[in-house]
C-alpha atoms as a PDB file:
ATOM      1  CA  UNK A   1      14.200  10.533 -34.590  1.00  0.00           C
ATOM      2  CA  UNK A   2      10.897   8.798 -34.503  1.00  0.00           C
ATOM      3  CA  UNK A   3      12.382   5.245 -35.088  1.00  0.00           C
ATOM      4  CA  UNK A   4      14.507   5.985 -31.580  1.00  0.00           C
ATOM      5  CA  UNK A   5      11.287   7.456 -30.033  1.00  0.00           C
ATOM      6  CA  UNK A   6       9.561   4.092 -31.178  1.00  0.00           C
ATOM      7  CA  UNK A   7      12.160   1.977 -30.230  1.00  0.00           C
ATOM      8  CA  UNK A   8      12.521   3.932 -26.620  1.00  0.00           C
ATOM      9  CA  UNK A   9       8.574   3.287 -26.278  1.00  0.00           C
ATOM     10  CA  UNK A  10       8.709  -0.261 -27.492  1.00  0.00           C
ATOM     11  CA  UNK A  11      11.506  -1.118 -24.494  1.00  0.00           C
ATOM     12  CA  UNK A  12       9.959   0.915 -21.897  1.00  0.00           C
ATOM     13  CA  UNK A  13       6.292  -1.169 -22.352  1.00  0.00           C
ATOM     14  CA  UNK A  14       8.849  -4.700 -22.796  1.00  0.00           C
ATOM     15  CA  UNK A  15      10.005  -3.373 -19.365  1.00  0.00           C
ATOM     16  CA  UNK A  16       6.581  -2.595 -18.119  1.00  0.00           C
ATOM     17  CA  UNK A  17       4.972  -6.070 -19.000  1.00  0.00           C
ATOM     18  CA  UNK A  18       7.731  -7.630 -17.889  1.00  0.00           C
ATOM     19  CA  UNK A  19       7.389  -5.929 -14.103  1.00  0.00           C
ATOM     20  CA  UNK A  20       3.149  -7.007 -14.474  1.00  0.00           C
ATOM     21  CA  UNK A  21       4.092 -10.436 -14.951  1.00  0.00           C
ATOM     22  CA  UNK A  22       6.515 -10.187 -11.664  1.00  0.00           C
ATOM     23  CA  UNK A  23       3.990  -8.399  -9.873  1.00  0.00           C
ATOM     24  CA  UNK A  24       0.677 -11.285 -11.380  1.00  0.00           C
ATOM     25  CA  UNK A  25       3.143 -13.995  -9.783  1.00  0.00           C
ATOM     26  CA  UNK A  26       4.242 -12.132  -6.545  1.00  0.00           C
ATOM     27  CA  UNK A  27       0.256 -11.790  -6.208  1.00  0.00           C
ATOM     28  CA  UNK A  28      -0.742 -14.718  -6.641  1.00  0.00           C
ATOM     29  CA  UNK A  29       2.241 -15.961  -4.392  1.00  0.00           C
ATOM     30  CA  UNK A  30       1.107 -14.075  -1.995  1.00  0.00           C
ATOM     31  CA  UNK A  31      -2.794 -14.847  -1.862  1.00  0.00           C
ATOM     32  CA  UNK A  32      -1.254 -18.736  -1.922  1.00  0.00           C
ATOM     33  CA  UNK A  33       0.711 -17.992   1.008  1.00  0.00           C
ATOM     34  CA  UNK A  34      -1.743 -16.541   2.994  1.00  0.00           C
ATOM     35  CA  UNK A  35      -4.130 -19.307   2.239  1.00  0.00           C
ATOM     36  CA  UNK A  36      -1.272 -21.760   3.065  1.00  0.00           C
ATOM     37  CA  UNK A  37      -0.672 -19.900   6.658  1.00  0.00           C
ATOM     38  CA  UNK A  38      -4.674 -19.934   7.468  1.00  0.00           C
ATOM     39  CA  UNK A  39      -5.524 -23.610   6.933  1.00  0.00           C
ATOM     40  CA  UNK A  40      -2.373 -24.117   8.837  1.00  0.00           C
ATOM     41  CA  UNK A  41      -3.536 -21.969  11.392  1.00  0.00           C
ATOM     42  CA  UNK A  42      -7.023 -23.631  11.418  1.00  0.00           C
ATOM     43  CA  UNK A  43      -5.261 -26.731  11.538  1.00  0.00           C
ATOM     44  CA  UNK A  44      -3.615 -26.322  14.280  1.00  0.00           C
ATOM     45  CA  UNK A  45      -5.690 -24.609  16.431  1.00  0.00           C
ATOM     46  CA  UNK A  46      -8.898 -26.757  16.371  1.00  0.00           C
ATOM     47  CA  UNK A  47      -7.141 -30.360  14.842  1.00  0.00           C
ATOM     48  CA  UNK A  48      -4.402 -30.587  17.211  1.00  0.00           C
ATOM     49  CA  UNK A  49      -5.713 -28.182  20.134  1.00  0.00           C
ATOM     50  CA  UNK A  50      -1.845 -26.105  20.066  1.00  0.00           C
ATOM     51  CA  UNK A  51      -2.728 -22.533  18.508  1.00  0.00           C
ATOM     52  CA  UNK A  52       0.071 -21.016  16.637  1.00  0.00           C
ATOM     53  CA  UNK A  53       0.477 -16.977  18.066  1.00  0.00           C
ATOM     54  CA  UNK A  54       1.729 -15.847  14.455  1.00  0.00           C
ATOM     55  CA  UNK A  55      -0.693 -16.471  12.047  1.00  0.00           C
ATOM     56  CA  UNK A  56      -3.323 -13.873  12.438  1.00  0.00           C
ATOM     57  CA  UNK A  57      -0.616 -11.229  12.135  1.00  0.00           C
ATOM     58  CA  UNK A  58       1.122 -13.020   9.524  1.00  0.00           C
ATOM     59  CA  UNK A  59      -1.750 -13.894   6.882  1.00  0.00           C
ATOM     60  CA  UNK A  60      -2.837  -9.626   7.798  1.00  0.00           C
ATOM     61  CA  UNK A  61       0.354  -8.932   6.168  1.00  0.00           C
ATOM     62  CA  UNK A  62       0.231 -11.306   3.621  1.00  0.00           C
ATOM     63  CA  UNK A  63      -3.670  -9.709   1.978  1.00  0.00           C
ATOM     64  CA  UNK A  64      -2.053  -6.349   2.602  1.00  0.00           C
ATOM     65  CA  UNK A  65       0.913  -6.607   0.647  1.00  0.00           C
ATOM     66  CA  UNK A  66      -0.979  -8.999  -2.064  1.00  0.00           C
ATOM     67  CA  UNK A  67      -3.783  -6.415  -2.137  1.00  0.00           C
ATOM     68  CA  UNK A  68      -1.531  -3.369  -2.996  1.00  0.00           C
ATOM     69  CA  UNK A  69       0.383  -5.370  -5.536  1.00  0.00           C
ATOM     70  CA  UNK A  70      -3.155  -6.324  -7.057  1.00  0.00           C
ATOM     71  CA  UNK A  71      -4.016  -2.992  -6.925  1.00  0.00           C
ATOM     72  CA  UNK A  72      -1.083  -1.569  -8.835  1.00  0.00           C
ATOM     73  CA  UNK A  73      -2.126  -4.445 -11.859  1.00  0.00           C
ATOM     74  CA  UNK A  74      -5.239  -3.020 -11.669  1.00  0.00           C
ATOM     75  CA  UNK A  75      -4.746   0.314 -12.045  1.00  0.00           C
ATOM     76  CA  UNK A  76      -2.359  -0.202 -15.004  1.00  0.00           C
ATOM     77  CA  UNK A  77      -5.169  -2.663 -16.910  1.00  0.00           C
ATOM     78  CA  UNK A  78      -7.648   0.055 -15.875  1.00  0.00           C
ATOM     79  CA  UNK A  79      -9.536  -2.663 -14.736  1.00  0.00           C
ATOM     80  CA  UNK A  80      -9.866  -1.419 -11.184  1.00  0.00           C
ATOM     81  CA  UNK A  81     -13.194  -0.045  -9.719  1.00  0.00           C
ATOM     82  CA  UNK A  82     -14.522   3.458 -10.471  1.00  0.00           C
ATOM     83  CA  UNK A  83     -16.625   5.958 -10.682  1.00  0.00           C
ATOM     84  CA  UNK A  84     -16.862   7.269 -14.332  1.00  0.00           C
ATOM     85  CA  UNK A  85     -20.287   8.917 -14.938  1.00  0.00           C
ATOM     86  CA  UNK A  86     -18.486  11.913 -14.877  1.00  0.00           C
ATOM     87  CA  UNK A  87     -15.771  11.023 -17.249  1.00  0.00           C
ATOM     88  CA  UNK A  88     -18.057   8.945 -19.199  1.00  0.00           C
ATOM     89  CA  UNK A  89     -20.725  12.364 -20.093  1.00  0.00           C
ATOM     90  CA  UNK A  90     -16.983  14.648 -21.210  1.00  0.00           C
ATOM     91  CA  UNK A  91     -17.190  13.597 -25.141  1.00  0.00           C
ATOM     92  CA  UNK A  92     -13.943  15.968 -25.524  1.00  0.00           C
ATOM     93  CA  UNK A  93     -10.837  14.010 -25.751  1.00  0.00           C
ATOM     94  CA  UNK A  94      -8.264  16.378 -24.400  1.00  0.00           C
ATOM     95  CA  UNK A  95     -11.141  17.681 -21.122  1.00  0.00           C
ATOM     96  CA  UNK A  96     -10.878  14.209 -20.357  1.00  0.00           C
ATOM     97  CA  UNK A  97      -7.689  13.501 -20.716  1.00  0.00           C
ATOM     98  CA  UNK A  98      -7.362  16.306 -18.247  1.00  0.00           C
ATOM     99  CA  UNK A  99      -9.619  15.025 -15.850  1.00  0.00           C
ATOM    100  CA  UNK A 100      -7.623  11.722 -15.923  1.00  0.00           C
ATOM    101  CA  UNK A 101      -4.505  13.440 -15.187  1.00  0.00           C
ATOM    102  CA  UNK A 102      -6.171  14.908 -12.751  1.00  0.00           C
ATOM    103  CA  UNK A 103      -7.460  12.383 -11.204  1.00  0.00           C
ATOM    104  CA  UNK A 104      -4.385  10.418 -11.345  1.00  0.00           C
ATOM    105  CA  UNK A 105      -2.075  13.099  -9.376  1.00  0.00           C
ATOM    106  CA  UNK A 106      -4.930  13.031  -6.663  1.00  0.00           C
ATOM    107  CA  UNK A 107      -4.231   9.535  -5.894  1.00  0.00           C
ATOM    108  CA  UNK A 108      -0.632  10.117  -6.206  1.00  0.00           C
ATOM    109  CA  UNK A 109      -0.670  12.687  -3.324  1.00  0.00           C
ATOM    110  CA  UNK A 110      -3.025  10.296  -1.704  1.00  0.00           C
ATOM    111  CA  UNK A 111      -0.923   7.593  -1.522  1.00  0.00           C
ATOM    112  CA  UNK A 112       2.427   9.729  -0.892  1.00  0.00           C
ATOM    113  CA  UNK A 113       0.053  11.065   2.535  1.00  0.00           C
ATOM    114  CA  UNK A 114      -0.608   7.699   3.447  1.00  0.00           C
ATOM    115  CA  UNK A 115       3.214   6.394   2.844  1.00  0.00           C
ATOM    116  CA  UNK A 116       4.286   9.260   5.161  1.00  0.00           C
ATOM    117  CA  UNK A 117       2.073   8.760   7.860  1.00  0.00           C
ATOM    118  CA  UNK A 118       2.601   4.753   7.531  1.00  0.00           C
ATOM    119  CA  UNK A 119       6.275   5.642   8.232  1.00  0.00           C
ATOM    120  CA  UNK A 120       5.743   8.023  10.979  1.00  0.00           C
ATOM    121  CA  UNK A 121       3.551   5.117  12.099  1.00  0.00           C
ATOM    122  CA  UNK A 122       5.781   2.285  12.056  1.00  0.00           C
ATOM    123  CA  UNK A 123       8.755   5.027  13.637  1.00  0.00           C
ATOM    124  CA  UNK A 124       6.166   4.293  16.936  1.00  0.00           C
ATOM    125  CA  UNK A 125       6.061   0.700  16.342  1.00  0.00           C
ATOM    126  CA  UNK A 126       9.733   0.418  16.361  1.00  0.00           C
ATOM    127  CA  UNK A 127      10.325   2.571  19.065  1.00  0.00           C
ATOM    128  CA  UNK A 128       8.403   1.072  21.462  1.00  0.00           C
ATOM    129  CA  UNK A 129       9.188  -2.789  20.411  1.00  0.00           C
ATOM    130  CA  UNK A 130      12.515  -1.456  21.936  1.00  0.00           C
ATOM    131  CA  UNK A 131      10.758  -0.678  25.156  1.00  0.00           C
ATOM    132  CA  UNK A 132       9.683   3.109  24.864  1.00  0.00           C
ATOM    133  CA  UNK A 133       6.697   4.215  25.365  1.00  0.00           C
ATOM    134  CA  UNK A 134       4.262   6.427  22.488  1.00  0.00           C
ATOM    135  CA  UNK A 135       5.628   9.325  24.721  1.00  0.00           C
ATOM    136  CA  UNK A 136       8.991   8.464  24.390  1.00  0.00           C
ATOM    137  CA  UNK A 137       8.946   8.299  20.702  1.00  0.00           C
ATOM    138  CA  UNK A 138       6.707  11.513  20.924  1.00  0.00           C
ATOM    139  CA  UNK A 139       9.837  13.155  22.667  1.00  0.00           C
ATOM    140  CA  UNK A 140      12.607  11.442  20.775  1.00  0.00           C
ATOM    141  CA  UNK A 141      10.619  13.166  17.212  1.00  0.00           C
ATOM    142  CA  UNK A 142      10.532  16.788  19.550  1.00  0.00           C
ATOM    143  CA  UNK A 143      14.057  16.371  20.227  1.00  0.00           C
ATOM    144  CA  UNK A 144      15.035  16.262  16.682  1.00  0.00           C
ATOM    145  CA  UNK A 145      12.867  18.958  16.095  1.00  0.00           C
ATOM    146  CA  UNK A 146      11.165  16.781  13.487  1.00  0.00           C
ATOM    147  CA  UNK A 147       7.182  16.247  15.072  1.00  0.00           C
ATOM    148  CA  UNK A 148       4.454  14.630  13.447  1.00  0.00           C
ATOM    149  CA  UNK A 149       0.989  15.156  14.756  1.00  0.00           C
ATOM    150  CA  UNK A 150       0.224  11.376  14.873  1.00  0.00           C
ATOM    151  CA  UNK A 151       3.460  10.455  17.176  1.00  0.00           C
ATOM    152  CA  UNK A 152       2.575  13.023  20.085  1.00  0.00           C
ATOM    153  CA  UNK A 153       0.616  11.992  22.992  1.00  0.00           C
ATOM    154  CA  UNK A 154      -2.848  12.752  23.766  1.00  0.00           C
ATOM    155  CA  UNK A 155      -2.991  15.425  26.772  1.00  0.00           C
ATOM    156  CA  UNK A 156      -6.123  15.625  28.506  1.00  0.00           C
ATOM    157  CA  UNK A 157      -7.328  19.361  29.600  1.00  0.00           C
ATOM    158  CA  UNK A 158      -6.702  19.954  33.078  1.00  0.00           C
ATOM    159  CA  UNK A 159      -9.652  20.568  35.282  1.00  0.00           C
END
């Protein structure tokens, strides 16, 4: 039983390096591309006087998504900023280990609130790309009986 538990463990952290070294290269892929679509943007907005309108938004995206994927290597290196006074002064193993759990499903909620409101978010974008308006997507979310707080339009008091 232990050899299969072993052996289980042994492929699952295989697996696990194996997705770090996808995510080191998708990082670093992604900081080079960003740095590729800057200096091109520099390029050719003050060497050859003709602006390009994408690049801003493009090299945004680019430090986003290469910053999250950073983060995630981070986090599983434990080599990511933090506060650990706290953590540091709790000399009992399994207290700690609690705390780290703890602290762990925290930023799992927090990230699971943020990935829900990004959605709800981008559900505006979309919606009015086609058009709409923030009211209209405000209305199409009432009329599925599905609101979120962020979608519905500001209404100012009447006086």
């Amino acid at each position: 039983m232990s050899e299969e538990k072993s052996g289980t463990v042994a492929a699952l952290e295989k697996t696990s390096d194996f997705i770090d070294r996808i995510g080191g290269y998708l990082c670093a892929g992604l900081f080079g591309a960003m740095t590729l679509v800057v200096i091109m943007g520099v390029f050719f907005r003050y060497v050859i006087n003709a602006p390009l309108s994408w690049t801003e938004e493009v090299s945004r995206y680019l430090m986003i998504w290469g910053a999250s994927v950073g983060i995630s290597l981070g986090v599983r290196s434990e080599e990511h900023v933090g506060l650990t006074v706290i953590l540091d002064a709790i000399k009992s193993r399994p207290v700690r280990l609690m705390f780290h759990t703890a602290i762990y499903i925290l930023v799992m909620g927090f990230v699971g609130v943020m990935f829900y409101y990004s959605l709800a978010d981008e559900h505006v974008h979309v919606h009015t790309l086609r058009g709409g308006t923030r009211r209209d997507a405000a209305e199409h979310h009432t009329a599925h009986d599905h609101v979120h707080p962020q979608v519905l339009p500001r209404r100012r008091k009447a006086q």
